[in-house]
Protein backbone atom coordinates (compact mmCIF):
# COMPACT_ATOMS: atom_id res chain seq x y z
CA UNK A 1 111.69 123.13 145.03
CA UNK A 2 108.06 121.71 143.82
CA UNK A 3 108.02 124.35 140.89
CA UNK A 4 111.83 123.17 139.93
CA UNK A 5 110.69 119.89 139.57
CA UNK A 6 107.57 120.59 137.87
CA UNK A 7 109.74 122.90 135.08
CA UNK A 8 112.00 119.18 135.04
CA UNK A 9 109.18 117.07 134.36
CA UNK A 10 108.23 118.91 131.73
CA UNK A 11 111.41 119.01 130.12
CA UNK A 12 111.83 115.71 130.11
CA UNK A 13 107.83 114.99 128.69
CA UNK A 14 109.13 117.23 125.81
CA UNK A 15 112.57 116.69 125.07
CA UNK A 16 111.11 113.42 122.69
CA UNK A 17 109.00 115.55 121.02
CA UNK A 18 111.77 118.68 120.34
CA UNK A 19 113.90 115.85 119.07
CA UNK A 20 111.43 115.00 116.27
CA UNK A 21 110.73 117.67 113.15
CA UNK A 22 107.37 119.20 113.43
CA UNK A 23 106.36 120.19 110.03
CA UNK A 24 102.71 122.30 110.58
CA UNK A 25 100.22 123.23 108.71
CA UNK A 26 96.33 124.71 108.43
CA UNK A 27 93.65 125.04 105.65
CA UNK A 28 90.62 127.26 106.12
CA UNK A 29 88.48 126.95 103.35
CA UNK A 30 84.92 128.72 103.23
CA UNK A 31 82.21 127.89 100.96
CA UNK A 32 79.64 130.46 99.70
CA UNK A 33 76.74 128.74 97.02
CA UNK A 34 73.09 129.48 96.04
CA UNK A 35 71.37 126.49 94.96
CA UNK A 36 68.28 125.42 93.63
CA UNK A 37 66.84 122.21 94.37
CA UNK A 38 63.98 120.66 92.05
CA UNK A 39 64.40 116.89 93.33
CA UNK A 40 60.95 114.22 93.78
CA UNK A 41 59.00 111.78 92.83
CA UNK A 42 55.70 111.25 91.72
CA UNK A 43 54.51 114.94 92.67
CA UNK A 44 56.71 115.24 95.32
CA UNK A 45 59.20 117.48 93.84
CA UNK A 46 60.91 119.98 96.08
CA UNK A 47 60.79 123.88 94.89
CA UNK A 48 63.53 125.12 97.30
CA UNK A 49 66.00 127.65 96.82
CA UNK A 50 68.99 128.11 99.51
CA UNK A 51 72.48 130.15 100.36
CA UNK A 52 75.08 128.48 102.10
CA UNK A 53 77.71 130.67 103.27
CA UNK A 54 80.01 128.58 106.06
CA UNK A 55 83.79 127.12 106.74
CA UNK A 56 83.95 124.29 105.01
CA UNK A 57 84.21 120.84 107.72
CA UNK A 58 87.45 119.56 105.54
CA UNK A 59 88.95 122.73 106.79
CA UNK A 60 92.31 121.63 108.90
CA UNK A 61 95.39 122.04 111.21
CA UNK A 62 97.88 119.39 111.12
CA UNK A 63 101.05 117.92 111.52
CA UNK A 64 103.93 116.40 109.71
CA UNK A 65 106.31 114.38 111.86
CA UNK A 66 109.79 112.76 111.19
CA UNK A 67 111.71 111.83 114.56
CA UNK A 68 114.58 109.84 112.58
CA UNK A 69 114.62 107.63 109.08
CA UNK A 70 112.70 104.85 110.21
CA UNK A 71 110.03 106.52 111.80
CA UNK A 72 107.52 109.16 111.09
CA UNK A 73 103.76 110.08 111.23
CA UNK A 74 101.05 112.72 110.66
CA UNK A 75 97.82 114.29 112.58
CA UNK A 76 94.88 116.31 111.09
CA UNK A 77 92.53 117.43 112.68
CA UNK A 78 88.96 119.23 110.73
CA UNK A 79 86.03 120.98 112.30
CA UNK A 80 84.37 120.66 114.69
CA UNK A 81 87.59 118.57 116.17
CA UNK A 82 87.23 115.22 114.61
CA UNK A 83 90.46 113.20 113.61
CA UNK A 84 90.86 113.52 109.74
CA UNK A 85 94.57 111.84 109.91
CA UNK A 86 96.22 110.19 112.77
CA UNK A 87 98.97 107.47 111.81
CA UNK A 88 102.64 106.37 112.50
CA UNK A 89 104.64 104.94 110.10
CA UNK A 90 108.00 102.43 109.53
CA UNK A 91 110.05 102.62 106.57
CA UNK A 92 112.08 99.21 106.27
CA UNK A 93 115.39 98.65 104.94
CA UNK A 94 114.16 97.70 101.66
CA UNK A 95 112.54 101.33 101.04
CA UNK A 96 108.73 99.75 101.79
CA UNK A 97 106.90 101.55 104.51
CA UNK A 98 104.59 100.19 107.07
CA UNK A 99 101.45 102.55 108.41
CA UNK A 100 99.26 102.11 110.87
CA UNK A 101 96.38 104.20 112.38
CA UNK A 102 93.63 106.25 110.23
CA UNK A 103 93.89 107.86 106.12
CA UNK A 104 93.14 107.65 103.19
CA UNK A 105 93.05 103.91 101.60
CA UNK A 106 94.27 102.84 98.64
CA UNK A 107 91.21 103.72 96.28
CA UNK A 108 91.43 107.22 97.12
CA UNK A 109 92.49 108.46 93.90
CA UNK A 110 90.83 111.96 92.53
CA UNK A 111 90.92 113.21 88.69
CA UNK A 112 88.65 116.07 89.63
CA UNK A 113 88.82 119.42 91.51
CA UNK A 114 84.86 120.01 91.61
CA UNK A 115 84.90 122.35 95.13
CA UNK A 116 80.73 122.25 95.41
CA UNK A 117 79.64 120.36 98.11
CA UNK A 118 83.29 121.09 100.31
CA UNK A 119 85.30 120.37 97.86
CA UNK A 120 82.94 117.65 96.49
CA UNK A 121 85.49 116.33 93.41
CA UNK A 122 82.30 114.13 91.87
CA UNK A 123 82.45 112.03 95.10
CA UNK A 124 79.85 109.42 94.61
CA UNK A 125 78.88 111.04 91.36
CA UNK A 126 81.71 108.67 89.03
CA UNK A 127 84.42 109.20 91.56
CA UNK A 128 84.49 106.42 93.92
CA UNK A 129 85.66 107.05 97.26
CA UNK A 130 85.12 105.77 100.99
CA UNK A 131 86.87 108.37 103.36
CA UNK A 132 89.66 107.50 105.54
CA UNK A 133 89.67 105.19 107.88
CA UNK A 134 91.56 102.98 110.52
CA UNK A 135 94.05 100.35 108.57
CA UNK A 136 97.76 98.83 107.94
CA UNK A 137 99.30 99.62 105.05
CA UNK A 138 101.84 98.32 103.31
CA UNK A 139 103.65 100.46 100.50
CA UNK A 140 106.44 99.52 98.26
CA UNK A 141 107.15 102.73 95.68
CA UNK A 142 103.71 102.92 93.52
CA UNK A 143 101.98 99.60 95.05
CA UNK A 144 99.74 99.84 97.87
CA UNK A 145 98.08 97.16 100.12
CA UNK A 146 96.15 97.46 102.55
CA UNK A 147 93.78 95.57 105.01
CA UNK A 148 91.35 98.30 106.02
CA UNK A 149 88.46 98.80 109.09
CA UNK A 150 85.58 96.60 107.61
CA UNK A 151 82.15 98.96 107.60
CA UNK A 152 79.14 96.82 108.30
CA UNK A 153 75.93 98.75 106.88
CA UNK A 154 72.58 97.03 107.77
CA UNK A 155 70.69 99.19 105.69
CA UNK A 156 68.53 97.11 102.32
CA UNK A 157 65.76 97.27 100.23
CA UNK A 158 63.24 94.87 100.55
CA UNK A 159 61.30 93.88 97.77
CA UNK A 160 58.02 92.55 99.43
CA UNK A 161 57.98 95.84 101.55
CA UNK A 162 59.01 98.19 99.04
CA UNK A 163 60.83 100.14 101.81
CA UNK A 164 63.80 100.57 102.87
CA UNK A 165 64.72 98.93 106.18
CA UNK A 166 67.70 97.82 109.11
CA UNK A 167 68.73 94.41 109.84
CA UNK A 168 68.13 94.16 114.05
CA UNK A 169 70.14 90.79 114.00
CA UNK A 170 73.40 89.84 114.45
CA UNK A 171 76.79 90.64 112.22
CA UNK A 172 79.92 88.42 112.01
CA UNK A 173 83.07 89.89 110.61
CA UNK A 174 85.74 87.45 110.51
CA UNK A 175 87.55 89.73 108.06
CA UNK A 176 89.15 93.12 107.38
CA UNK A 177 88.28 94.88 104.34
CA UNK A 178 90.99 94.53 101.89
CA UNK A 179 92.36 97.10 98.57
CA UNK A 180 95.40 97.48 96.35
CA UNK A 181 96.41 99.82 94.15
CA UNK A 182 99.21 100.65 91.67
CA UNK A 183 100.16 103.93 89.44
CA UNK A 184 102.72 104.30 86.99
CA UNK A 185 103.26 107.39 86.47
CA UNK A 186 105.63 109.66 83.57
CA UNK A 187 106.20 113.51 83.06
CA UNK A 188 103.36 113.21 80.12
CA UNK A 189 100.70 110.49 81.36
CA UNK A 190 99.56 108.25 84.63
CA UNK A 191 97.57 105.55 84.82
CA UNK A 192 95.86 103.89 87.94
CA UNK A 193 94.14 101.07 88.66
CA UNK A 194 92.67 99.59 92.21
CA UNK A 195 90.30 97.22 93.86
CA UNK A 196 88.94 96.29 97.02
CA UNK A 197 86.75 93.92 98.84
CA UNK A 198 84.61 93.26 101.82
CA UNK A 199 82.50 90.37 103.14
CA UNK A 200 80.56 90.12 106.36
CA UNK A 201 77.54 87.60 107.62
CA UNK A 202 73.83 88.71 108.66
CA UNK A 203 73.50 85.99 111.28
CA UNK A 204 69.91 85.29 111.23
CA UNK A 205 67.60 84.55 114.41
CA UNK A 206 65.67 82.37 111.82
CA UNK A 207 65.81 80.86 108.30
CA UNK A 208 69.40 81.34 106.84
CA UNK A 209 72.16 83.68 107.09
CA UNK A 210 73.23 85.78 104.69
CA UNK A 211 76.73 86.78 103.26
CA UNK A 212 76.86 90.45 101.94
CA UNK A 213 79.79 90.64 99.64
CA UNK A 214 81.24 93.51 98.57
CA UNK A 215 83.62 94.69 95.51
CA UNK A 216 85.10 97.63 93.50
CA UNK A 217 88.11 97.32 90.74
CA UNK A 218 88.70 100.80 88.91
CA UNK A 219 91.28 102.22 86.37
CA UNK A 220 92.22 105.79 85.52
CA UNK A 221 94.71 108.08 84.32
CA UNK A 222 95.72 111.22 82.62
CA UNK A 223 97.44 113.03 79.75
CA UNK A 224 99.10 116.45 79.75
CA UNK A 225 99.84 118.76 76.98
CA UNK A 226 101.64 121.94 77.32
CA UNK A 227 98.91 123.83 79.18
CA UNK A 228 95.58 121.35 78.54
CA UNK A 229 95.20 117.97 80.91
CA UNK A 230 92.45 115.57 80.78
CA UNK A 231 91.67 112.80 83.38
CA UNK A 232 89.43 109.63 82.83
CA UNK A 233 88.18 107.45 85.66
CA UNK A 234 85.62 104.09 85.37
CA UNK A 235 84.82 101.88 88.12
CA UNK A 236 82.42 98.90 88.89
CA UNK A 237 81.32 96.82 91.71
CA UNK A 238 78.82 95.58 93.60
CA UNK A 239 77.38 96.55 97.39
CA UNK A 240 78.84 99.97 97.60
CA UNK A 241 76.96 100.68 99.73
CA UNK A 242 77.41 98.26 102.13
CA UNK A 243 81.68 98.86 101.35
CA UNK A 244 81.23 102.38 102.34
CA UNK A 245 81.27 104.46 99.47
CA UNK A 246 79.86 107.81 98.93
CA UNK A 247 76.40 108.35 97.71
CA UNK A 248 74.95 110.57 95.34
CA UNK A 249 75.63 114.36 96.00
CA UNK A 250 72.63 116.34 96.30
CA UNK A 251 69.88 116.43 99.07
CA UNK A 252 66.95 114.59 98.19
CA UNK A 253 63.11 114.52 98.82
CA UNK A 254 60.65 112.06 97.81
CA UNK A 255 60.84 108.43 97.59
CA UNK A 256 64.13 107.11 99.82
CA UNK A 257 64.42 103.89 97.56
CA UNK A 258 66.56 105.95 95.41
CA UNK A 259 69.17 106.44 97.95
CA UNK A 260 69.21 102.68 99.15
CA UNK A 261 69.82 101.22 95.52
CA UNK A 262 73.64 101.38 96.48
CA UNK A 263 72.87 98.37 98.69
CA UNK A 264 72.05 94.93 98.94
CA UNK A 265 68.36 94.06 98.97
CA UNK A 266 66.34 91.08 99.36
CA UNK A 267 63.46 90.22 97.42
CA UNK A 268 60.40 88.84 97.25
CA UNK A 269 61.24 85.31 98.00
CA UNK A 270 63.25 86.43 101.34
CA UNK A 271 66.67 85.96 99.22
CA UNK A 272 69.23 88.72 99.73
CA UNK A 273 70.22 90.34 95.92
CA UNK A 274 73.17 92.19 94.96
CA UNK A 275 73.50 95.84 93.89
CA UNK A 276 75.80 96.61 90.77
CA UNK A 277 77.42 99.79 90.24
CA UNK A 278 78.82 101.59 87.85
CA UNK A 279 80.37 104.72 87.60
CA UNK A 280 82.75 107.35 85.25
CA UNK A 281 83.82 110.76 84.98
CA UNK A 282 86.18 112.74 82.66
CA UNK A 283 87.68 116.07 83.22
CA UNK A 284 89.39 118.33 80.87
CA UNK A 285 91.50 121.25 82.02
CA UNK A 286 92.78 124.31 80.11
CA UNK A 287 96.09 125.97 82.36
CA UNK A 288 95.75 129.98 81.35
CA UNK A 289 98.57 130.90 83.68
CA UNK A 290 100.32 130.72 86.67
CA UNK A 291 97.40 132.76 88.00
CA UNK A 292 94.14 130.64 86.68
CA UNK A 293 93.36 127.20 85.25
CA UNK A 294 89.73 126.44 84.11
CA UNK A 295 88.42 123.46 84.43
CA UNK A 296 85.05 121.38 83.44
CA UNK A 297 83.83 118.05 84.20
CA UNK A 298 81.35 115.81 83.65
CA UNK A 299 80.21 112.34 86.01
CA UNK A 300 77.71 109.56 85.59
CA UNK A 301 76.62 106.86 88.58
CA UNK A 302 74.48 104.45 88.55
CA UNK A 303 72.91 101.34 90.40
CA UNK A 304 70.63 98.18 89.75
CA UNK A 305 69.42 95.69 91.65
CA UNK A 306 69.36 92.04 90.77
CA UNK A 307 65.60 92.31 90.59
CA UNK A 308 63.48 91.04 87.81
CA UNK A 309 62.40 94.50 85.96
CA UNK A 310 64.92 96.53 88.12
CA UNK A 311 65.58 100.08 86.50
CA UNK A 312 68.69 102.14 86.98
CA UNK A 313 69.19 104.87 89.63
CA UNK A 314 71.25 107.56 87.67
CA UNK A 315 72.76 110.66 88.78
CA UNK A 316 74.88 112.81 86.55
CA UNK A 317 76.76 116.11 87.37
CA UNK A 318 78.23 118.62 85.16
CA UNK A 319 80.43 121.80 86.25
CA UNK A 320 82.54 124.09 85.20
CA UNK A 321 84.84 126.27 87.74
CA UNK A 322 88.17 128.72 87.49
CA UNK A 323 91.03 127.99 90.08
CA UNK A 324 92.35 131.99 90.50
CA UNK A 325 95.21 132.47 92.49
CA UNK A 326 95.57 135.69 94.60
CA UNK A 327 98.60 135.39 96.57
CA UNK A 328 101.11 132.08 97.54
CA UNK A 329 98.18 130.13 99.49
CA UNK A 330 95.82 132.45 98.57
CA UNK A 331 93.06 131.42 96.07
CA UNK A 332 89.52 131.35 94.60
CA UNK A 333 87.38 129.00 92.85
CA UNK A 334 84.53 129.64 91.51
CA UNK A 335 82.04 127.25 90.09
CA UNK A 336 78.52 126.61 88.20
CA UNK A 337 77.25 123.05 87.90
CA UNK A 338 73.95 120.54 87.73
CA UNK A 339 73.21 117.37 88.99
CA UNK A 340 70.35 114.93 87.19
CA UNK A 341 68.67 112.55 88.77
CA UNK A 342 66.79 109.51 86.78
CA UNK A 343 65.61 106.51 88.95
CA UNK A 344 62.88 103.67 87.80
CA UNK A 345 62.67 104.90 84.51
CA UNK A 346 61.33 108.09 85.81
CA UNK A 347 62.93 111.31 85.73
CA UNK A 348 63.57 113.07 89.07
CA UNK A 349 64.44 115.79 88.83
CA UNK A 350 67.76 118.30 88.99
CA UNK A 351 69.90 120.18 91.31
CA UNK A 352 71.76 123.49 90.08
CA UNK A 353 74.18 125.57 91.66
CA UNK A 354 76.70 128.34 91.50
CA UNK A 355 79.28 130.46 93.66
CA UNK A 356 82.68 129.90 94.91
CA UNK A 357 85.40 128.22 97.67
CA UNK A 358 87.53 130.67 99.47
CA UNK A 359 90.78 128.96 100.40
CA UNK A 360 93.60 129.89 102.57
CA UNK A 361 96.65 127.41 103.38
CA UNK A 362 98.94 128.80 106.24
């Protein structure tokens, strides 16, 4: 009798989720490079060479899931079992659709299919992008809107110290981060464009507080002929840093200001300064066949404080790579690329690279 009841209960625990279609899917994507890293500062330049042969941590298993016309949702999990995707979503009689839970926000929009670095697509190198996070969205055909977990880095430079340090105090959000976006898109050409934008308070023990506002606004597209494409992407702000976004790519050793200028700083009279950005990138394609498309890109960054006599932190990356395609789900891409670094008027150094992403959807 108890194991007839047991066999019920689960029955019933199931039965909602047999009623819903469970679309699956998986990605395992390995990552094989040698790379040379010649990256420092005043002497301090590293002479290191390195293979890294792994599964790439964007590797997944996931879910599709429509239970009727209204309502839907996805999971994705990556290595090492963190939660890449995990939201429900409405669709309302006007068409719109309502989501709520974690993804990819509105900015998240990539011209480039740069795999170094797991699938690295000039992150932080031109390509602006802050990973997915918690949010509501609300999406009407091509327009997106969304109010969007607020990230609250205490990290700055400070001028007087000329280090890098944390804020120990106190942080008042009394807002989520917000971003929009809107494509129109045609058989021949699309064009993007996006903002976003994030304030919190440093609520200081003494002297004043401080508000650390944050922006980005960005345009793109691209153009297809026959067999060549070519994407363009610019985008500016201020505080990336603090908003999320990716850094630079490479590793670095030496001086750590260079990774901080993506901040907010405060300077030498105690008064918190701003951080503008400004990055690009432009790729240009060349489709062979149905079995390989080649592909080379270039990407520029760079950040300034609102210092008297501030220079530029720069970092550029150029690649070129060959998508070859060995069976349905079944491909290779391999790749050959630098990054440059140039920060205070001095030049830093590079990073090279070359080898190949092994990727298998199922």
């Amino acid at each position: 009798m108890k194991k007839l009841f047991i066999i019920f209960a689960i029955i019933c625990l199931a039965a909602p989720v047999m009623a819903a279609d469970w679309s699956f899917y998986g990605s395992s994507r390995m990552q094989t490079w040698r790379d040379s890293n010649d990256i420092g500062f005043d002497g301090a330049q590293a002479d290191d060479e390195d293979t890294t042969w792994n599964q790439q941590g964007n590797s997944r298993i996931g879910a599709n899931v429509k239970v009727n016309d209204e309502i839907g949702g996805r999971f994705e999990y990556g290595t090492g079992v963190n939660v890449r995707h995990l939201y429900g979503t409405y669709t309302l009689g006007n068409g719109s659709q309502l989501l709520f839970g974690q993804t990819e926000p509105p900015s998240s929009i990539f011209y480039s299919n740069s795999v170094y670095g797991a699938d690295g697509d000039l992150l932080g190198v031109g390509q602006f992008y802050v990973g997915r996070k918690p949010m509501v969205q609300w999406t009407m055909g091509s327009l997106k809107v969304a109010l969007i977990q607020p990230l609250t880095s205490l990290d700055y430079y400070d001028e007087t110290a000329d280090d890098v340090l944390t804020y120990a105090g106190d942080v008042d959000v009394d807002l989520p981060k917000m971003e929009v976006s809107y494509q129109f898109k045609t058989d021949a050409f699309f064009v993007d464009v996006f903002g976003g934008y994030q304030t919190y308070t440093l609520d200081a023990d003494v002297g004043d507080d401080q508000d650390v506002d944050s922006y980005v606004v960005g345009v793109g597209g691209g153009v297809t002929f026959g067999p060549v494409f070519f994407n363009l992407g610019v985008h500016m702000g201020q505080n990336l840093g603090n908003y999320g976004a990716s850094g630079f790519l490479a590793p670095y050793n030496g001086d750590a200001d260079m990774f901080a200028t993506n901040n907010a700083g405060v300077d030498a009279n105690g008064d918190l300064v701003d951080s503008d950005a400004l990055g690009y990138l432009a790729v240009l394609g060349f489709k062979a066949s149905d079995m390989i498309t080649i592909e080379a890109g270039y990407g520029h960054q760079s950040y300034e404080w609102d210092i008297d006599d501030s220079e530029d932190v720069n970092a550029t990356q150029y690649y070129v790579n060959a998508t070859i395609n060995i069976a349905p789900g079944f491909f290779i891409v391999p790749e050959i690329g630098k990054v440059d670094y140039e920060a205070f008027d001095e030049d830093y150094g590079d990073f090279t690279y070359f080898g190949a992403k092994w990727q298998i959807n199922f």
